[in-house]
C-alpha atoms as a PDB file:
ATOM      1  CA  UNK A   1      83.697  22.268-192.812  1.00  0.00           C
ATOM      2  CA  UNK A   2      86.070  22.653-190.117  1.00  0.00           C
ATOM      3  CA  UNK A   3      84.958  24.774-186.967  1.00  0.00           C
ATOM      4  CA  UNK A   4      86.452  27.852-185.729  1.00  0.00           C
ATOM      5  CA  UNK A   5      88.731  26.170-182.907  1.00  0.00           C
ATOM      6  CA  UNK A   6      89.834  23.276-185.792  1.00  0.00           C
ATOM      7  CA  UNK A   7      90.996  26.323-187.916  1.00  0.00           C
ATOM      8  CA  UNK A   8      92.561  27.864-185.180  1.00  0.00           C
ATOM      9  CA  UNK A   9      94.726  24.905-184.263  1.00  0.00           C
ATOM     10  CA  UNK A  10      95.322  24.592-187.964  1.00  0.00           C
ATOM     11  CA  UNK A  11      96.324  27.693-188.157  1.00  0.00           C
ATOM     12  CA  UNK A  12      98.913  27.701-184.956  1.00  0.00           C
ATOM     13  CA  UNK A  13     100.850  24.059-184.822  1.00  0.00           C
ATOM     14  CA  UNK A  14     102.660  25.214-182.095  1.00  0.00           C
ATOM     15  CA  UNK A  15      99.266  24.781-179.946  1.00  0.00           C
ATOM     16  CA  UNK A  16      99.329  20.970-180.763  1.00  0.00           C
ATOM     17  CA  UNK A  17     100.073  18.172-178.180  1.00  0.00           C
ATOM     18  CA  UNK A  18     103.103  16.277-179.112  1.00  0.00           C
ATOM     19  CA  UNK A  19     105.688  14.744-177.225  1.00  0.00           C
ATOM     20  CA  UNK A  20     108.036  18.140-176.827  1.00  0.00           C
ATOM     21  CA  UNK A  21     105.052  20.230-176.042  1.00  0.00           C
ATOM     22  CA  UNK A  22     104.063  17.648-173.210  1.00  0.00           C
ATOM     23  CA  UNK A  23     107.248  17.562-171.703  1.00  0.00           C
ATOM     24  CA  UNK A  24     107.418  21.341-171.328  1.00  0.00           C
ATOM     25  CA  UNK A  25     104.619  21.247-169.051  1.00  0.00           C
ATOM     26  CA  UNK A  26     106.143  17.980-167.087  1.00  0.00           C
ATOM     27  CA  UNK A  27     105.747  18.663-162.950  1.00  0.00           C
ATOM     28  CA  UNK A  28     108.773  17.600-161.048  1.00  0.00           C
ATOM     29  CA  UNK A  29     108.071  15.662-157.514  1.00  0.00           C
ATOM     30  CA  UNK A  30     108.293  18.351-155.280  1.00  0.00           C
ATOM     31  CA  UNK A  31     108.370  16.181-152.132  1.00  0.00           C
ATOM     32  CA  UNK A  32     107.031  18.519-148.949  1.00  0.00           C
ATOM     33  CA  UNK A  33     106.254  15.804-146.767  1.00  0.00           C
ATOM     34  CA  UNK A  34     108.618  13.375-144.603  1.00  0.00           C
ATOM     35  CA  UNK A  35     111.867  15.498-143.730  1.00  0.00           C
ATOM     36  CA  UNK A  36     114.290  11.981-144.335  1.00  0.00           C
ATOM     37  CA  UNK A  37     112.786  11.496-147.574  1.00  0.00           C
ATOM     38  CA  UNK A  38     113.124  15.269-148.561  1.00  0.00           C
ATOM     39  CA  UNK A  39     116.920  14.950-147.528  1.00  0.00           C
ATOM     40  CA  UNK A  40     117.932  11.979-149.454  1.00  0.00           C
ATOM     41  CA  UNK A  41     115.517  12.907-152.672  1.00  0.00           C
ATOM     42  CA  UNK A  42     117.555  13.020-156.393  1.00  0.00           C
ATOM     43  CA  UNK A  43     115.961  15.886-158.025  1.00  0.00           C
ATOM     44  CA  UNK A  44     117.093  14.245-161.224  1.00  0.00           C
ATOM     45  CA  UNK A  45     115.984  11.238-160.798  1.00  0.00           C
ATOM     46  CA  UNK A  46     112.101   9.732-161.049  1.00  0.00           C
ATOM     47  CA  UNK A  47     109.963   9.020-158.237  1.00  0.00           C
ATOM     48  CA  UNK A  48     110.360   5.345-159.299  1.00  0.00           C
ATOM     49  CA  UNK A  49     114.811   5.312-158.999  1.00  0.00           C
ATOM     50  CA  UNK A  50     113.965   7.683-155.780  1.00  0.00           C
ATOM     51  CA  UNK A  51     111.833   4.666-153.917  1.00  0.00           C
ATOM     52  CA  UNK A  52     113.846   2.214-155.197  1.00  0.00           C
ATOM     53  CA  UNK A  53     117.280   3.885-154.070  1.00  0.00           C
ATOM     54  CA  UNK A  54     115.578   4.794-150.951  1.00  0.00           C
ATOM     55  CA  UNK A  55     113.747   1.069-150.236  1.00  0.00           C
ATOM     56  CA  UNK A  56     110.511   2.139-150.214  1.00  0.00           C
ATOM     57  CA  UNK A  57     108.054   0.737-152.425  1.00  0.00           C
ATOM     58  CA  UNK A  58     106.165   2.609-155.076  1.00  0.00           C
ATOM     59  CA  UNK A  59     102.917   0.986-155.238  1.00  0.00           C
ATOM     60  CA  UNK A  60     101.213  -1.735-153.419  1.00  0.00           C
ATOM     61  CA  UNK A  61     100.096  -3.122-156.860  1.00  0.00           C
ATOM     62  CA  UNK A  62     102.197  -5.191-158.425  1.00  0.00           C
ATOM     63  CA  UNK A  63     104.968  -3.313-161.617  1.00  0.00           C
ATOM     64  CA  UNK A  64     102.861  -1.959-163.967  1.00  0.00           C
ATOM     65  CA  UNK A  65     105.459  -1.170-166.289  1.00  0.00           C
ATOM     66  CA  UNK A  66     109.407  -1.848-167.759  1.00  0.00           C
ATOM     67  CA  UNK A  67     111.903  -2.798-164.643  1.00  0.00           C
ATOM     68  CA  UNK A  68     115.143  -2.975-164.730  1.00  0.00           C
ATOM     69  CA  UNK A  69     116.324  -6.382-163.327  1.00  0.00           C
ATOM     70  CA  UNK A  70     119.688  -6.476-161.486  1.00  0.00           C
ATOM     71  CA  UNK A  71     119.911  -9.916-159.728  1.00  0.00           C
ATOM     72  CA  UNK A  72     117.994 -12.092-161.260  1.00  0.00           C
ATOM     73  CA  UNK A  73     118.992 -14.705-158.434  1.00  0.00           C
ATOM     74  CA  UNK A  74     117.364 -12.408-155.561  1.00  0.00           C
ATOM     75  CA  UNK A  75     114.282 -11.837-157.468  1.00  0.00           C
ATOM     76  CA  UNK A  76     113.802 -15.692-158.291  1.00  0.00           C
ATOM     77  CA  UNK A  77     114.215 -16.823-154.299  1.00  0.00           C
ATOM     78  CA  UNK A  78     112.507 -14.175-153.163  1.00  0.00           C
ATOM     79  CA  UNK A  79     109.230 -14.915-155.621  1.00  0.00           C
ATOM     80  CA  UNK A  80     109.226 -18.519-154.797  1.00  0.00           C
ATOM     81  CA  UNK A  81     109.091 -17.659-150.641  1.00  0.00           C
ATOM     82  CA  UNK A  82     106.083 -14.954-151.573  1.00  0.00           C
ATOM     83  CA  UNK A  83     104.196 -18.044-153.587  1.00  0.00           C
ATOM     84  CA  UNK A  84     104.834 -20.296-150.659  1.00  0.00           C
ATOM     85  CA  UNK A  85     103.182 -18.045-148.117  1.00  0.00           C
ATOM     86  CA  UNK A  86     100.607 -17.179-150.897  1.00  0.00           C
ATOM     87  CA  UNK A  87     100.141 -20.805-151.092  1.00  0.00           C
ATOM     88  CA  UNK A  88      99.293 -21.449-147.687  1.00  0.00           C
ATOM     89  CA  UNK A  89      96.764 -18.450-147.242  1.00  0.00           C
ATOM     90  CA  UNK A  90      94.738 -19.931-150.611  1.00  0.00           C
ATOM     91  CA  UNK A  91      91.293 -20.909-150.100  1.00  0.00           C
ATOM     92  CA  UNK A  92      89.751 -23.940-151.617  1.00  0.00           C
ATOM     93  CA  UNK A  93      88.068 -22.174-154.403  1.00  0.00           C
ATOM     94  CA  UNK A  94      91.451 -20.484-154.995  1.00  0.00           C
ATOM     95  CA  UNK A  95      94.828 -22.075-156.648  1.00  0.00           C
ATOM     96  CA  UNK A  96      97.902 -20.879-159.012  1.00  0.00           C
ATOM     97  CA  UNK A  97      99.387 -21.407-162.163  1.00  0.00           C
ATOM     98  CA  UNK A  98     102.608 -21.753-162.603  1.00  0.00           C
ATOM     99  CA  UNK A  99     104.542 -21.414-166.160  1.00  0.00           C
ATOM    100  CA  UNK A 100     107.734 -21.358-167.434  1.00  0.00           C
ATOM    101  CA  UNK A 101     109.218 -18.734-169.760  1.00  0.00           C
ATOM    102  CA  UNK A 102     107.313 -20.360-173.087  1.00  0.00           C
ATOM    103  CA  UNK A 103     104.229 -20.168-171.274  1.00  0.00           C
ATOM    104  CA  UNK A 104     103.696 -23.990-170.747  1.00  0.00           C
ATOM    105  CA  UNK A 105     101.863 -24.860-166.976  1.00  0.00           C
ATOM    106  CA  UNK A 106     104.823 -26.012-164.853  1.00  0.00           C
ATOM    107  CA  UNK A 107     102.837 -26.321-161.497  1.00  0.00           C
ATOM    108  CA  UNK A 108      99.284 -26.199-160.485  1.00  0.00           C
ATOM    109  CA  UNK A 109      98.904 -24.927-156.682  1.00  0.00           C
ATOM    110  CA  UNK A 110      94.970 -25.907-155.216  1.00  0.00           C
ATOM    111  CA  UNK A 111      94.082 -24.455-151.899  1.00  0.00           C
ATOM    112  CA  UNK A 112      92.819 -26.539-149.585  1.00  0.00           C
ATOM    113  CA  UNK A 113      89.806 -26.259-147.032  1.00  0.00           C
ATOM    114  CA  UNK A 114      90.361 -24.422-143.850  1.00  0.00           C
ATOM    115  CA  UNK A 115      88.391 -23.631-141.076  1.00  0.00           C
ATOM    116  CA  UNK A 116      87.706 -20.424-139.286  1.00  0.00           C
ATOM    117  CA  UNK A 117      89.925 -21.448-136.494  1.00  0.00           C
ATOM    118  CA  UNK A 118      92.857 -22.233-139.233  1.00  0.00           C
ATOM    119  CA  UNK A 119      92.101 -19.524-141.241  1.00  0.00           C
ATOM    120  CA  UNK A 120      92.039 -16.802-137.728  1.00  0.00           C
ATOM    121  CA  UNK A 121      95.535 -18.660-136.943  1.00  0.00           C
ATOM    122  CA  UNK A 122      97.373 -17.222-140.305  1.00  0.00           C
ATOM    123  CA  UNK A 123      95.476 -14.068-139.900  1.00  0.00           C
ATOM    124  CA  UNK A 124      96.672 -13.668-136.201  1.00  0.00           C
ATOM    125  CA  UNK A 125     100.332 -15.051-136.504  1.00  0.00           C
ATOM    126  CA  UNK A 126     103.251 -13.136-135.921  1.00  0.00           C
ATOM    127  CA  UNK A 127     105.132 -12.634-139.079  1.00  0.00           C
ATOM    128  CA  UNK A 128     109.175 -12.073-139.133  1.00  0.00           C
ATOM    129  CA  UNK A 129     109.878  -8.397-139.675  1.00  0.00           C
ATOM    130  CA  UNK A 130     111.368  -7.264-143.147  1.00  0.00           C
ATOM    131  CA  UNK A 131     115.421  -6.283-142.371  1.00  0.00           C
ATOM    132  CA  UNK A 132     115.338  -2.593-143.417  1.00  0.00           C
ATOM    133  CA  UNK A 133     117.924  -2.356-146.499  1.00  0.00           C
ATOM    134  CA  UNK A 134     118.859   1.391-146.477  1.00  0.00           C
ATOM    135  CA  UNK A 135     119.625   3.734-144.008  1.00  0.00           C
ATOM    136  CA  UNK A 136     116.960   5.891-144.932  1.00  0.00           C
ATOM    137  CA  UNK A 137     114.167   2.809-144.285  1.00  0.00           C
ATOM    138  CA  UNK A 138     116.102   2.531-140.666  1.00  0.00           C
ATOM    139  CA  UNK A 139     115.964   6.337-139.791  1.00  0.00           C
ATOM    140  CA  UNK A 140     111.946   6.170-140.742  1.00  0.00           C
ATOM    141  CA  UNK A 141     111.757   2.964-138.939  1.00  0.00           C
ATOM    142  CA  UNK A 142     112.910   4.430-135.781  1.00  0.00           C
ATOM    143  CA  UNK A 143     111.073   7.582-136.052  1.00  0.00           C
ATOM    144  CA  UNK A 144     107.882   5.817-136.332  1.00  0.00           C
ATOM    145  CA  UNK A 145     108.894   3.942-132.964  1.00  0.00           C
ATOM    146  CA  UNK A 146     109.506   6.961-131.054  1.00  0.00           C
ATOM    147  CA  UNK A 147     105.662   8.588-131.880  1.00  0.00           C
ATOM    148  CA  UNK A 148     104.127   8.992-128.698  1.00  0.00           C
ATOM    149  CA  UNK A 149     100.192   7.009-128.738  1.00  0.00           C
ATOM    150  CA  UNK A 150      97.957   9.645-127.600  1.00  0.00           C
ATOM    151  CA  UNK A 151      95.251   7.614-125.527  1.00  0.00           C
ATOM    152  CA  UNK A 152      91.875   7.909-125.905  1.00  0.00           C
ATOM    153  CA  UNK A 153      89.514   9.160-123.196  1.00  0.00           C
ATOM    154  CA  UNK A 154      85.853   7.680-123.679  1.00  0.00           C
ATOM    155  CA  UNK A 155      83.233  10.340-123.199  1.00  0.00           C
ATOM    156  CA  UNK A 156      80.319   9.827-120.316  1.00  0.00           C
ATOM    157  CA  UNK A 157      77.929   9.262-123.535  1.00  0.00           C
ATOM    158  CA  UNK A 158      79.922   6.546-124.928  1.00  0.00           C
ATOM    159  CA  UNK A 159      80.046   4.540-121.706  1.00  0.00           C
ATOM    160  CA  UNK A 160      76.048   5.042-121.121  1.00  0.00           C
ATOM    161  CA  UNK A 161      75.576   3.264-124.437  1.00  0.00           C
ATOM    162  CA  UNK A 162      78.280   0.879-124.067  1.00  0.00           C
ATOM    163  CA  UNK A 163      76.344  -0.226-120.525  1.00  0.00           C
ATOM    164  CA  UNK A 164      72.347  -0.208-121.816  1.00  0.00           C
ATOM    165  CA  UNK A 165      74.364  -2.648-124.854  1.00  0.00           C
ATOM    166  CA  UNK A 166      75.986  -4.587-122.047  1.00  0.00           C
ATOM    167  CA  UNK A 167      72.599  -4.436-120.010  1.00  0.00           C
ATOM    168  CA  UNK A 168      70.272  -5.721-122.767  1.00  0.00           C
ATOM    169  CA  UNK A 169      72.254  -8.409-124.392  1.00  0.00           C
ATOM    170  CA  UNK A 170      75.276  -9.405-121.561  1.00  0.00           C
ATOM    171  CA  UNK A 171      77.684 -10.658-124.350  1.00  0.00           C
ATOM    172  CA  UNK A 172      75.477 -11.650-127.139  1.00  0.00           C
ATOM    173  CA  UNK A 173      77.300  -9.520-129.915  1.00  0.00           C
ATOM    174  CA  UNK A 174      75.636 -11.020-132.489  1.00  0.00           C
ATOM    175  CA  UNK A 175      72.316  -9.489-131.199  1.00  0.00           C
ATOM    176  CA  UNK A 176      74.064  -6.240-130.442  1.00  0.00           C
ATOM    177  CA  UNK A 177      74.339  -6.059-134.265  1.00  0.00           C
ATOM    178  CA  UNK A 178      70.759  -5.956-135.356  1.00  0.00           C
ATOM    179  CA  UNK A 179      69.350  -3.655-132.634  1.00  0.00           C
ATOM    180  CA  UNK A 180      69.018  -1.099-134.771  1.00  0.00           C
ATOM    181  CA  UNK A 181      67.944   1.425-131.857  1.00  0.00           C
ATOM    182  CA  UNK A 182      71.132   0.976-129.608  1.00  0.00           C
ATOM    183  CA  UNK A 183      73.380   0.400-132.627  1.00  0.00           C
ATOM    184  CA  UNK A 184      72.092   2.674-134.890  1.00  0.00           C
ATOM    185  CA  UNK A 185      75.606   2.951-137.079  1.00  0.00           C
ATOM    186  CA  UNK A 186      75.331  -0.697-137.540  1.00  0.00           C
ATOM    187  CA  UNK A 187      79.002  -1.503-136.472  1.00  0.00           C
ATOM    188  CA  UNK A 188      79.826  -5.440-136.551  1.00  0.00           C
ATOM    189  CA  UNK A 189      79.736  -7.750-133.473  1.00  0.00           C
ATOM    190  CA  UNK A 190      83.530  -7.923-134.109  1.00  0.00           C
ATOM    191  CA  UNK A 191      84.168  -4.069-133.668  1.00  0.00           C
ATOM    192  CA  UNK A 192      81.159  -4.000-131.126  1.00  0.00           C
ATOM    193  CA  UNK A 193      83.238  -6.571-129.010  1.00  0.00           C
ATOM    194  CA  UNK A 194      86.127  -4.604-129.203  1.00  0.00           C
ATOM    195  CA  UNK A 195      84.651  -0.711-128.817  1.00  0.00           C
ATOM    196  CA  UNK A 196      82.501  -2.472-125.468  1.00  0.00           C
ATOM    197  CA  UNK A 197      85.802  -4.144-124.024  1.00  0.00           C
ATOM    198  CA  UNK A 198      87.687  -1.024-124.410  1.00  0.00           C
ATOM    199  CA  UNK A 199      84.694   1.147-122.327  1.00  0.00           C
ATOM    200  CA  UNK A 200      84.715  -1.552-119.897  1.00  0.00           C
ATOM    201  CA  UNK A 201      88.378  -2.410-119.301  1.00  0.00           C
END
């Protein structure tokens, strides 16, 4: 036997989800933030056609869903530059598959071993900057240049600790790490090398 709500919904089909029903209750993007973004927005349009008409990317992820394809060309030399730098970055436990549009292996990419020094170098190298494509991606561009850096002042505390670290252990960061006492949030040599040389400098 159906329960009271069941009956109820039986009762009144307009209360039922469907498609038409859904799309009354669709939000538009109501974008508030960035003012260049809130200029050049289509109302009509979906986020989706908004970043792509604007050149900014949607997600980080890669497309989740249908795409319309315009130049097939760009897209194709494009890909094969991003699997050549992917390429390089592999590790040796790490490779890629290839295939062609029947789904038969064309190419078989291995990575190869690296060592920390090789594998700091493509971490640490300077990579070309991506030619903005719109005018909208040059106008945010050059309004993130002009954001003034406010600088941090270290507080008496901070430089106390920094020196009975510094005192203890001279440059040892490793053993900077485990003393739990003096580092008692456990922050890495790495970021312990870096907070130290900042206090210092």
């Amino acid at each position: 036997m159906p329960t009271v709500r069941k009956r109820r919904t039986i009762k009144t089909p307009s209360r039922k989800v469907t498609r038409k029903t859904a799309n009354k209750h669709k939000r538009k993007v109501n974008v508030i933030g960035n003012k260049i973004i809130r200029d050049n927005w289509d109302k009509k349009a979906t986020l989706r056609q908004n970043y792509a008409r604007l050149g900014l990317l949607q997600s980080l992820n890669g497309v989740t869903g249908g795409i319309e394809v315009k130049n097939e060309e760009e897209l194709m030399e494009n890909e094969q530059k991003s699997l050549e730098e992917l390429a390089e970055s592999l590790t040796a436990e790490q490779g890629i598959i290839q295939r062609d549009d029947a789904g038969n292996i064309i190419n078989v990419i291995v990575g190869k071993v690296k060592s920390k020094e090789e594998l700091a170098e493509i971490m640490e190298r300077d990579h070309e900057p991506v030619k903005a494509k719109t005018d909208v991606v040059r106008a945010l561009e050059a309004q993130a240049a002009n954001v003034l850096k406010v600088e941090r002042y270290q507080s008496d505390g901070e430089l106390v600790w920094a020196a009975k670290l510094v005192e203890k252990y001279g440059d040892d960061y490793e053993k900077m790490f485990w003393d739990r006492k003096l580092n008692p949030n456990q922050q890495t040599a790495k970021q312990l090398k870096k907070r130290i040389a900042a206090l210092l400098a």
